[in-house]
C-alpha atoms as a PDB file:
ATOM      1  CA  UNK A   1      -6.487 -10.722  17.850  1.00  0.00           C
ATOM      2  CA  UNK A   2      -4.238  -7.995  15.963  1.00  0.00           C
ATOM      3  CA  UNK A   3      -4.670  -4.327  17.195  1.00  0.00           C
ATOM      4  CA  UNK A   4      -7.177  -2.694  14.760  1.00  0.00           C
ATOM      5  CA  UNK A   5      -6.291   0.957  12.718  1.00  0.00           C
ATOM      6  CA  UNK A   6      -9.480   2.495  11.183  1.00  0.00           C
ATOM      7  CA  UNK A   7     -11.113  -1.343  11.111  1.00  0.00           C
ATOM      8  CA  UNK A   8      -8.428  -2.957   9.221  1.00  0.00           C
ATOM      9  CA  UNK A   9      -6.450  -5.809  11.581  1.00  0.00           C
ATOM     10  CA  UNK A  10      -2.877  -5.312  11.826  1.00  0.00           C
ATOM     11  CA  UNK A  11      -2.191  -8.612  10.276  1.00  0.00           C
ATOM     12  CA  UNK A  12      -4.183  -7.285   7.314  1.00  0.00           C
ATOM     13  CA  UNK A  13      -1.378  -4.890   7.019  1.00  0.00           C
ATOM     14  CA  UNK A  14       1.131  -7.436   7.358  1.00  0.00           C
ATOM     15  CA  UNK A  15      -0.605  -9.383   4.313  1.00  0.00           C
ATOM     16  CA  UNK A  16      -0.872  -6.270   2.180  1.00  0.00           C
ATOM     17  CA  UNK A  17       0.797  -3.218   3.632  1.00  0.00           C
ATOM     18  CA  UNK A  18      -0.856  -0.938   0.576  1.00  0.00           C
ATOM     19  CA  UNK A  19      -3.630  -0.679   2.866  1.00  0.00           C
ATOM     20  CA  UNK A  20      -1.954   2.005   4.998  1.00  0.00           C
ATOM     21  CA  UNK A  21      -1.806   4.435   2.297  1.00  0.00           C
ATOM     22  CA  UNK A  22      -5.504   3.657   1.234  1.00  0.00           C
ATOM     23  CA  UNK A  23      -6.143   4.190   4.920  1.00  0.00           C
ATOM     24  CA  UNK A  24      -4.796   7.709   4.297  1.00  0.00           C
ATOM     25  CA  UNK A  25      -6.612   8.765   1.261  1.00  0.00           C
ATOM     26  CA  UNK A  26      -4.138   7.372  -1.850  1.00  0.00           C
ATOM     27  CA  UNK A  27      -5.620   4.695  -3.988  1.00  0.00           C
ATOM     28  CA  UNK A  28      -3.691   1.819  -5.023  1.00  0.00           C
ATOM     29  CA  UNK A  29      -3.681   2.726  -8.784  1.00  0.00           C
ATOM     30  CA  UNK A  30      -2.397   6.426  -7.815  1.00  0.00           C
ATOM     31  CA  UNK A  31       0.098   4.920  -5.507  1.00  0.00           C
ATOM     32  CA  UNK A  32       1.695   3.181  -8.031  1.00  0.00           C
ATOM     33  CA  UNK A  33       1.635   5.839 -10.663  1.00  0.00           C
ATOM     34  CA  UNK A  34       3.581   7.980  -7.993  1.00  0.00           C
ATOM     35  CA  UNK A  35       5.805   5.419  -7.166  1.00  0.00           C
ATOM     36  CA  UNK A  36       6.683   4.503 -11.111  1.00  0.00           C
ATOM     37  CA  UNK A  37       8.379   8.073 -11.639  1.00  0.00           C
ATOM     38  CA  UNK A  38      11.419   7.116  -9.946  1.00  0.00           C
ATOM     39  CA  UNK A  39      13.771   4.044 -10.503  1.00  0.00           C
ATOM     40  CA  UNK A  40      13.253   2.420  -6.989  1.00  0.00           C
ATOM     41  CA  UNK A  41       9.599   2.751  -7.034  1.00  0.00           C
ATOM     42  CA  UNK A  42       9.286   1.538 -10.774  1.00  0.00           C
ATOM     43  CA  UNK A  43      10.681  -1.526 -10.219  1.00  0.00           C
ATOM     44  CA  UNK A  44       8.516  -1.850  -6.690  1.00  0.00           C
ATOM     45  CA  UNK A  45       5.491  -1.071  -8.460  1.00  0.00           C
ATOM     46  CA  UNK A  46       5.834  -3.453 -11.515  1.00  0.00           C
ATOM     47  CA  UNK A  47       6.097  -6.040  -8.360  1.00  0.00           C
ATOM     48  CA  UNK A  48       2.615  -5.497  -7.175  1.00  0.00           C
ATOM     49  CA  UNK A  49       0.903  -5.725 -10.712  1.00  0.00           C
END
């Protein structure tokens, strides 16, 4: 059994590492609208949708 961060599974994070940051307080949605205002993170973020 994975080592557990704030109830979430460490495998969980493995599967869908966007859980860290909602672990520290930034919701998917605003996650990506920070990450689409540079090149790098525009192209990352049109990956997830």
């Amino acid at each position: 059994m994975g080592q557990l961060l704030g109830g979430v599974a460490s495998p969980d994070l493995d599967q869908d590492p966007f859980l860290l940051f909602e672990l520290r307080g930034l919701s998917r949605d605003d996650l990506q609208k920070e990450l689409a205002k540079s090149p790098l993170g525009h192209a990352l973020s049109t990956e997830t949708t």
